[in-house]
Protein backbone atom coordinates (compact mmCIF):
# COMPACT_ATOMS: atom_id res chain seq x y z
CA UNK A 1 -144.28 -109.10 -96.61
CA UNK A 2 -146.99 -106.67 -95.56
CA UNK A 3 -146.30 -108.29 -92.03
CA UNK A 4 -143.15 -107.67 -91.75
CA UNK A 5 -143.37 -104.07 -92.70
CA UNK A 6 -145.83 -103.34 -90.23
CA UNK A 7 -143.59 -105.46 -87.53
CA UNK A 8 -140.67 -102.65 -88.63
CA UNK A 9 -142.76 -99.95 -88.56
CA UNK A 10 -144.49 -101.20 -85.20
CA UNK A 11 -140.90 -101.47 -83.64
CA UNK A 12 -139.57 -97.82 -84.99
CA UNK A 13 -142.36 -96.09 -82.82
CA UNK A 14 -141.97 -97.74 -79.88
CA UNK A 15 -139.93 -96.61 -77.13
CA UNK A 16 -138.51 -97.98 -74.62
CA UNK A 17 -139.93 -97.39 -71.27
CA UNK A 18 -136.66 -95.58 -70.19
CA UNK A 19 -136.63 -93.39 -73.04
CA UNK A 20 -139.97 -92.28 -71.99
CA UNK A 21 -139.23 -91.89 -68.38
CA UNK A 22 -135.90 -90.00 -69.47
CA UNK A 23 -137.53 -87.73 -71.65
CA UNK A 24 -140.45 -86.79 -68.73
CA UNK A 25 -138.45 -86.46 -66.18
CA UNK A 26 -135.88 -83.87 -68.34
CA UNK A 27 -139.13 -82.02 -69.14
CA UNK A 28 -140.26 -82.03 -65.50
CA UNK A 29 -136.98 -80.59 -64.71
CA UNK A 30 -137.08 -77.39 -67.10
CA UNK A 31 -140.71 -76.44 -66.01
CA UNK A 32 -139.68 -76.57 -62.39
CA UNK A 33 -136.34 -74.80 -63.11
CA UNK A 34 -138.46 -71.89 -64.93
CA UNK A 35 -141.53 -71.53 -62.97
CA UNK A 36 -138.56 -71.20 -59.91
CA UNK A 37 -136.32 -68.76 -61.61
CA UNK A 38 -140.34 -66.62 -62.85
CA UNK A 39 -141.32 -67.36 -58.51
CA UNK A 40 -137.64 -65.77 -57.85
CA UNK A 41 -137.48 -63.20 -59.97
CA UNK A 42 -140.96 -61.50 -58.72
CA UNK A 43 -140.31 -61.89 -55.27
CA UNK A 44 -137.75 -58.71 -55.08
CA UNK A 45 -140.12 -56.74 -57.28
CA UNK A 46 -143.13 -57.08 -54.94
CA UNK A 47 -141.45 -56.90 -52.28
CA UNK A 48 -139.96 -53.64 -53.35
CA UNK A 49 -143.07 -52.61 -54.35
CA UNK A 50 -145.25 -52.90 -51.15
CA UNK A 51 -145.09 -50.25 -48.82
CA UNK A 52 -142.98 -50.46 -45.36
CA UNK A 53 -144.82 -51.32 -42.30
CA UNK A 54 -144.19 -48.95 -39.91
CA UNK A 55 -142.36 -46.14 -42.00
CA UNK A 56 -145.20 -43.92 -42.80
CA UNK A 57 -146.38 -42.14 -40.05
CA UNK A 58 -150.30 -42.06 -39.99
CA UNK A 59 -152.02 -38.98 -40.89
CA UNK A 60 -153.60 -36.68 -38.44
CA UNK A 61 -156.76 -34.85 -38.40
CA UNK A 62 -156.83 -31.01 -37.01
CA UNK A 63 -160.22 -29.58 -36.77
CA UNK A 64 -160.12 -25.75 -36.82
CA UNK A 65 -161.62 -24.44 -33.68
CA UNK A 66 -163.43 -21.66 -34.99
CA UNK A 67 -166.02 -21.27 -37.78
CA UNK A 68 -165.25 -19.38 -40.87
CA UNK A 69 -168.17 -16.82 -41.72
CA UNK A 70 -167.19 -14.49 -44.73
CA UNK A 71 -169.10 -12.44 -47.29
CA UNK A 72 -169.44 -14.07 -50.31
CA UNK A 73 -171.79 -11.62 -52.33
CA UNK A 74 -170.44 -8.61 -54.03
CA UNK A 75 -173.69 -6.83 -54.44
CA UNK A 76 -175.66 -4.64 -52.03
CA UNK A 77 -177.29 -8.26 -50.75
CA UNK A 78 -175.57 -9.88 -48.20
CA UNK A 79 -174.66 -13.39 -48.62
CA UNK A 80 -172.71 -15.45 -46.14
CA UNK A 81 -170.50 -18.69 -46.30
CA UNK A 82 -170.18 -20.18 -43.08
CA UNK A 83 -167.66 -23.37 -43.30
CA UNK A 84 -166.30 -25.25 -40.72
CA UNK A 85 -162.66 -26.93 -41.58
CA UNK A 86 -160.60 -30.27 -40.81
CA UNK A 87 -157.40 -31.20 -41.91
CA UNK A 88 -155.64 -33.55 -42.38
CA UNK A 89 -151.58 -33.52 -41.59
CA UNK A 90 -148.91 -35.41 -42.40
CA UNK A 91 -147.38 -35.68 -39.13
CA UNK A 92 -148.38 -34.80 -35.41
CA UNK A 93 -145.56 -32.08 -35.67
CA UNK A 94 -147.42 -30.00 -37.33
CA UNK A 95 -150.03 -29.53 -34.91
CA UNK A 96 -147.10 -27.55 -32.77
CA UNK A 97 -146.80 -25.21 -35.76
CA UNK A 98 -150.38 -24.65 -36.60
CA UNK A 99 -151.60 -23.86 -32.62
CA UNK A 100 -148.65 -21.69 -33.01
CA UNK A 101 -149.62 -20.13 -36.23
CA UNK A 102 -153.35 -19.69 -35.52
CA UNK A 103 -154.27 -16.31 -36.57
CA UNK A 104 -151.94 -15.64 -39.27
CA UNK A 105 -153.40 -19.38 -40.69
CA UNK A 106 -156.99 -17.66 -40.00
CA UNK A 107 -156.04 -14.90 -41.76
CA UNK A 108 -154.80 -16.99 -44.88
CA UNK A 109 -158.01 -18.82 -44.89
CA UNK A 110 -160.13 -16.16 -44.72
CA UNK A 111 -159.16 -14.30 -47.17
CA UNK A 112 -158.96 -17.02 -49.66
CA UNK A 113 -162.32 -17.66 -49.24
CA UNK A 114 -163.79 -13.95 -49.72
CA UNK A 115 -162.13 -14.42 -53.55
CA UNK A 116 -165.03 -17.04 -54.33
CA UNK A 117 -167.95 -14.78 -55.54
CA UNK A 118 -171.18 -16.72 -54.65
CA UNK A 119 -171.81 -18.09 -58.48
CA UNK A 120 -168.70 -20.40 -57.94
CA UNK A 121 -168.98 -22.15 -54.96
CA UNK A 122 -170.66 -25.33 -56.51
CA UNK A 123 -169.44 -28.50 -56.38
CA UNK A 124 -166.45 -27.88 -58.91
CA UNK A 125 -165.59 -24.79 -57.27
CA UNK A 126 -165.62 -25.96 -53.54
CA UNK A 127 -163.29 -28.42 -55.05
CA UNK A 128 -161.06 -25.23 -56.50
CA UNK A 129 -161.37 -23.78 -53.08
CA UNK A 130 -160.12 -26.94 -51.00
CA UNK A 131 -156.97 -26.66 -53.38
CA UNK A 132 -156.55 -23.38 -53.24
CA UNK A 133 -156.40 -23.45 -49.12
CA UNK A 134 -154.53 -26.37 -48.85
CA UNK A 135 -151.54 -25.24 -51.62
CA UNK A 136 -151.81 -21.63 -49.35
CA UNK A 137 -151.26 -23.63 -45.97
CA UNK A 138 -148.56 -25.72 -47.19
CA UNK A 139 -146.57 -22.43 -48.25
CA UNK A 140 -147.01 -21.26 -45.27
CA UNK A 141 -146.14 -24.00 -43.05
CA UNK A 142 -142.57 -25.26 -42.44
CA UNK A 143 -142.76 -28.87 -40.09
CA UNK A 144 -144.77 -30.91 -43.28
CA UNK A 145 -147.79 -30.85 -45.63
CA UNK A 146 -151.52 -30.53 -45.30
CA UNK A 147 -152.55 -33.79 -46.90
CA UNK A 148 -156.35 -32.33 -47.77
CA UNK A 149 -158.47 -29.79 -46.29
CA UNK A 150 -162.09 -31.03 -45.35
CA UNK A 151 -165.17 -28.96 -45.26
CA UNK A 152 -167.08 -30.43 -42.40
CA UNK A 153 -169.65 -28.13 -42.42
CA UNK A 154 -170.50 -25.72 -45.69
CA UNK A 155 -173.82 -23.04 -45.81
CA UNK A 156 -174.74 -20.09 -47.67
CA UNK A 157 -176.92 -18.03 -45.95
């Protein structure tokens, strides 16, 4: 009797080889269904994401022809910054505006830089100062943005 139980039991588990090759092949299809609906679902995002090719225009670099030398010490001592300046645009436009501009933006610069006493022109402050330029030239001009303003050269003296 034992036999025939296990014969049952031995019959109950076993599938038939269709019923396995059903059941695989319906799994198959709902992981290939899913991983294609995740595959096109992220394509639009990146692709939405990534910038444009050819859209952004490529950043310009203006070096200032003349040095800026300005008293930075307001005691009897006399103590210089000399700082030479580069920036960078956001379009060749601007360089039209800023040859066209190039005292009044001398001006600007200048006097901007005779409100750092000597005690703050460290690292932090030339850092402040950079800012302060660049937020002062971007009021004042009208065909885009100064991206940064670069101290090429920098000396106390």
């Amino acid at each position: 009797m034992a036999d025939l139980i296990e014969e049952v039991s031995d019959e109950e588990n076993q599938e038939t080889p269709e019923e396995k090759k059903g059941f695989f092949t319906t799994k198959k299809i709902i992981i290939i269904v899913v991983a294609l609906a995740l595959v096109g679902s992220a394509v639009p995002v990146i692709l939405m994401l990534r910038p444009a090719k050819g859209k952004e225009p490529k950043p310009v670099y203006y070096k200032l022809d003349k040095d800026f030398n300005v008293n930075v010490d307001k005691t009897m001592a006399t103590r210089h910054l000399r700082c030479r300046i580069t920036l960078k645009l956001e379009s060749d436009e601007m360089v039209a505006e800023i040859e066209e501009k190039t005292d009044e933006l001398y001006d600007l610069i200048i006097r901007i830089l005779q409100k750092y006493p000597l005690k703050d022109l460290d690292f932090v402050g030339q850092n402040k100062l950079r800012r302060d330029i660049e937020n002062e030239l971007n009021l004042e001009l009208k065909s885009g943005k100064v991206l940064k303003v670069l101290f090429t050269e920098i000396i106390v003296i």
